[in-house]
Protein backbone atom coordinates (compact mmCIF):
# COMPACT_ATOMS: atom_id res chain seq x y z
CA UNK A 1 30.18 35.98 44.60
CA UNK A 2 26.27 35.56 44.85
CA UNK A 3 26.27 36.04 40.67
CA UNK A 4 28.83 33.40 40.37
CA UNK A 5 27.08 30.99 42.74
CA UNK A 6 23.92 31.74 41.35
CA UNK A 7 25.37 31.12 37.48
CA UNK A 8 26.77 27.87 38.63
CA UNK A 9 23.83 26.44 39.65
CA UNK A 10 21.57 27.58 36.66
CA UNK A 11 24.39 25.73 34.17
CA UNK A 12 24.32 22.64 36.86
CA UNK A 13 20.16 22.73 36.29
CA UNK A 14 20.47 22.92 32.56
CA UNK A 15 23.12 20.42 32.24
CA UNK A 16 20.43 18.00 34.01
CA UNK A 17 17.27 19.30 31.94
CA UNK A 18 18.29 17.08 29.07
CA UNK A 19 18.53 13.94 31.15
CA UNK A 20 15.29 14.93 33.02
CA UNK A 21 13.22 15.34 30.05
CA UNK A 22 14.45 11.88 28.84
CA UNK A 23 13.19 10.48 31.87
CA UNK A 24 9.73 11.89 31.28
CA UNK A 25 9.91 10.07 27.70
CA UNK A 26 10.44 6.61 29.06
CA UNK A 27 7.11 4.70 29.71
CA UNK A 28 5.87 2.90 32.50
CA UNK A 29 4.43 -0.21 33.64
CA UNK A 30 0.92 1.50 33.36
CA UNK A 31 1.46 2.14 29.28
CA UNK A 32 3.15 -1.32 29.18
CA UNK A 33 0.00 -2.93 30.20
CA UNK A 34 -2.47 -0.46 28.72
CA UNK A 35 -0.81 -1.13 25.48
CA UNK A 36 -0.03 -4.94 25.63
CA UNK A 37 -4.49 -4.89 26.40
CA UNK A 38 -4.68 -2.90 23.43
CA UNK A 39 -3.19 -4.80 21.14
CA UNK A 40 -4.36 -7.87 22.46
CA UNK A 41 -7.54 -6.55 22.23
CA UNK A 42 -8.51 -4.38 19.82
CA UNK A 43 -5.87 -4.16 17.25
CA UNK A 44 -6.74 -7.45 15.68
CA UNK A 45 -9.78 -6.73 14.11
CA UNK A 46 -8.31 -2.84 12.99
CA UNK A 47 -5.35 -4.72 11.01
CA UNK A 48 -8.30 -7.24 9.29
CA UNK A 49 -9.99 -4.10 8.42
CA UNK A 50 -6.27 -2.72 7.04
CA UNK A 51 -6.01 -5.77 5.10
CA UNK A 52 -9.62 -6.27 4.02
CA UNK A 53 -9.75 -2.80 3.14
CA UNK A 54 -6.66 -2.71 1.10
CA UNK A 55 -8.18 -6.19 -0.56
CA UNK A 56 -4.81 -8.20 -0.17
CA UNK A 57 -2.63 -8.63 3.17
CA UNK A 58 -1.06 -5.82 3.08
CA UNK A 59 2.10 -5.84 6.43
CA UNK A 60 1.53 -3.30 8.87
CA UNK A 61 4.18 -2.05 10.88
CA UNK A 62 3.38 -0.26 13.78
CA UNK A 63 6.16 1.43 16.20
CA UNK A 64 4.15 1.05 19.12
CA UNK A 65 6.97 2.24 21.65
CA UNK A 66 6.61 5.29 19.64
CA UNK A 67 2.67 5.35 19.36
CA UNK A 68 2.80 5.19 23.32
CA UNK A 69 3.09 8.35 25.23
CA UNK A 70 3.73 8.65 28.68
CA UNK A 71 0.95 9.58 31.01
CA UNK A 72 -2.03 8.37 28.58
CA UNK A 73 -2.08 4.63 29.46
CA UNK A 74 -5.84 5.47 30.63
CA UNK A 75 -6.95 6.66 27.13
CA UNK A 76 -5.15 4.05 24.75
CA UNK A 77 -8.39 1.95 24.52
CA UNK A 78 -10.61 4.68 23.79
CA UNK A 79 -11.49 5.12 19.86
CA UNK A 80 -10.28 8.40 19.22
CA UNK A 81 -6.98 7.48 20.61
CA UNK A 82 -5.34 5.74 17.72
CA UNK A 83 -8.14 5.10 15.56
CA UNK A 84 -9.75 8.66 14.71
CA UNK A 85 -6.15 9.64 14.44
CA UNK A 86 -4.72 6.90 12.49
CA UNK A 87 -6.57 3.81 11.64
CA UNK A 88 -9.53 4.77 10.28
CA UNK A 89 -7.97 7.32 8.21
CA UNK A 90 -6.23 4.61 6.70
CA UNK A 91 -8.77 2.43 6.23
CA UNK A 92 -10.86 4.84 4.63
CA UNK A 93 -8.50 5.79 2.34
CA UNK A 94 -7.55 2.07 1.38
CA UNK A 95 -11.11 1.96 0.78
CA UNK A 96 -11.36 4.83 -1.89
CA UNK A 97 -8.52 3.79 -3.49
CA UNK A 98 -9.91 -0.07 -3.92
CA UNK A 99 -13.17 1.20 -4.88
CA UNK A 100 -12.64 -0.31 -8.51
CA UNK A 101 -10.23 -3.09 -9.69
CA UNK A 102 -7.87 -0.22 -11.38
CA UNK A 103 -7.69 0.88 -7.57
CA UNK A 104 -7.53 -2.51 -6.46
CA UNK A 105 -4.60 -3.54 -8.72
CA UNK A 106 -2.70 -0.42 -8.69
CA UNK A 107 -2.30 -0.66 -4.48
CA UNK A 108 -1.25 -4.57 -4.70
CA UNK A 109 0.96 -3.71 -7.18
CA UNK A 110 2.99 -0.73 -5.43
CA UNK A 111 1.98 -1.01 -1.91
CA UNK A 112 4.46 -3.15 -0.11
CA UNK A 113 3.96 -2.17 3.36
CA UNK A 114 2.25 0.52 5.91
CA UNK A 115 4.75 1.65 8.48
CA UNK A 116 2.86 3.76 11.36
CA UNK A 117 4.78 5.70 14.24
CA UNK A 118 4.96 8.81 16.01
CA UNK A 119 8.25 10.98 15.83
CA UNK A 120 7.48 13.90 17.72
CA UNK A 121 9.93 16.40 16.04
CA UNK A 122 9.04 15.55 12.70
CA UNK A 123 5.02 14.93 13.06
CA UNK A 124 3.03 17.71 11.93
CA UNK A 125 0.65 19.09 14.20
CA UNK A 126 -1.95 19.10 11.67
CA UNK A 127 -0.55 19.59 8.39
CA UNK A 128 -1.09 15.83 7.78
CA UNK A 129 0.09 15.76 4.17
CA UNK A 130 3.56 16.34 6.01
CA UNK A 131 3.05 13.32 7.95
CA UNK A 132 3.10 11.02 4.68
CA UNK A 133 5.44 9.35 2.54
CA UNK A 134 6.23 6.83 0.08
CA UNK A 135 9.10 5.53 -0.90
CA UNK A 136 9.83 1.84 -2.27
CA UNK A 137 6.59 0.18 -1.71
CA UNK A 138 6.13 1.59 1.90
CA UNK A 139 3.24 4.00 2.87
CA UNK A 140 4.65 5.80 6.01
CA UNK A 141 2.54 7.80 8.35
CA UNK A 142 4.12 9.59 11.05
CA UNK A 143 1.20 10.96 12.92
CA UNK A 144 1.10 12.09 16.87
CA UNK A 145 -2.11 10.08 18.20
CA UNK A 146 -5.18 11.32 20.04
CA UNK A 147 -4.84 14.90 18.62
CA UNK A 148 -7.11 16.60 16.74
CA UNK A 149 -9.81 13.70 16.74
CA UNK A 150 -12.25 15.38 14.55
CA UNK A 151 -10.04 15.63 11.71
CA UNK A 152 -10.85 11.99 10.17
CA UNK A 153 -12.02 13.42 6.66
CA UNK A 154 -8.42 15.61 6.41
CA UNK A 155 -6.58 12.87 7.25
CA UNK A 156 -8.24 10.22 4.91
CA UNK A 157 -7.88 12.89 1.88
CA UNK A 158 -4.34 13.28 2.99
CA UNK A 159 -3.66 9.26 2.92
CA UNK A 160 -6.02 8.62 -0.22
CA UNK A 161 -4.35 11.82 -2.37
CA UNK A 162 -1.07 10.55 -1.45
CA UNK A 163 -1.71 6.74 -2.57
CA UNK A 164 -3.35 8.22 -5.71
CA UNK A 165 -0.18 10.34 -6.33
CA UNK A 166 2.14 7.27 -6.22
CA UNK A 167 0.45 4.05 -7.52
């Protein structure tokens, strides 16, 4: 009788695990403002050095309900947040690749788009080549932020041989 109570109750906590760890996922009012200040704030000037870097106005799409994780609302403004993990990786790498006018032309030319987000089963932990695609004009990088903040040269070679690759 104890066994079957006892079995009851673990399949009653694991059918609520699921919905509990969605609730962990949602974001709140903290990481609302943190990142509304954010982009406000800072993001401006990183998507003029996108554009300036890729030498034509280049969209940038950025899935920031993705980009924002729960808990870290404190740490969004800090530089190695997003942009040791993803910005200036990319603009580094725009930068090689428009380093001549062959580079210049060949990225106006192919590059449509640059589509940034976070999926957190499909991200690579630091395999950042995995991260990448592109596909019809769009340069997707799917990227967890403030991880492995050192890796800036790794992740620009990983953006820049992947734009060299495809244009």
């Amino acid at each position: 009788m104890i066994a079957r109570r006892s079995m009851i109750g673990l399949t009653a906590a694991l059918s609520l695990a699921p919905a509990a760890s969605r609730a962990q996922a949602t974001i709140g009012l903290a990481e609302r403002r943190a990142i509304a200040a954010y982009r406000q704030e800072k993001y401006p000037a990183i998507e003029q050095g996108i554009q300036q870097a890729a030498s034509f106005p280049v969209p940038v799409e950025i899935e920031w309900d993705q980009l924002t994780l729960p808990g870290d609302a404190a740490y969004y403004a800090r530089d190695d947040y997003f942009g040791k993990t993803i910005f200036e990786p990319l603009t580094a790498s725009l930068r090689n690749i428009t380093a001549d006018t062959m580079g210049r032309d060949a990225l106006r030319a192919k590059l449509q788009r640059i589509h940034v987000r976070f999926d957190e089963k499909t991200a690579p932990a630091s395999n950042y080549p995995n991260g990448l695609s592109f596909r019809d004009g769009m340069l997707d990088i799917n990227w967890r932020p403030y991880s492995n903040t050192d890796d800036l040269q790794d992740r620009t070679k990983a953006i820049t041989q992947l734009l060299e690759k495809s244009l």
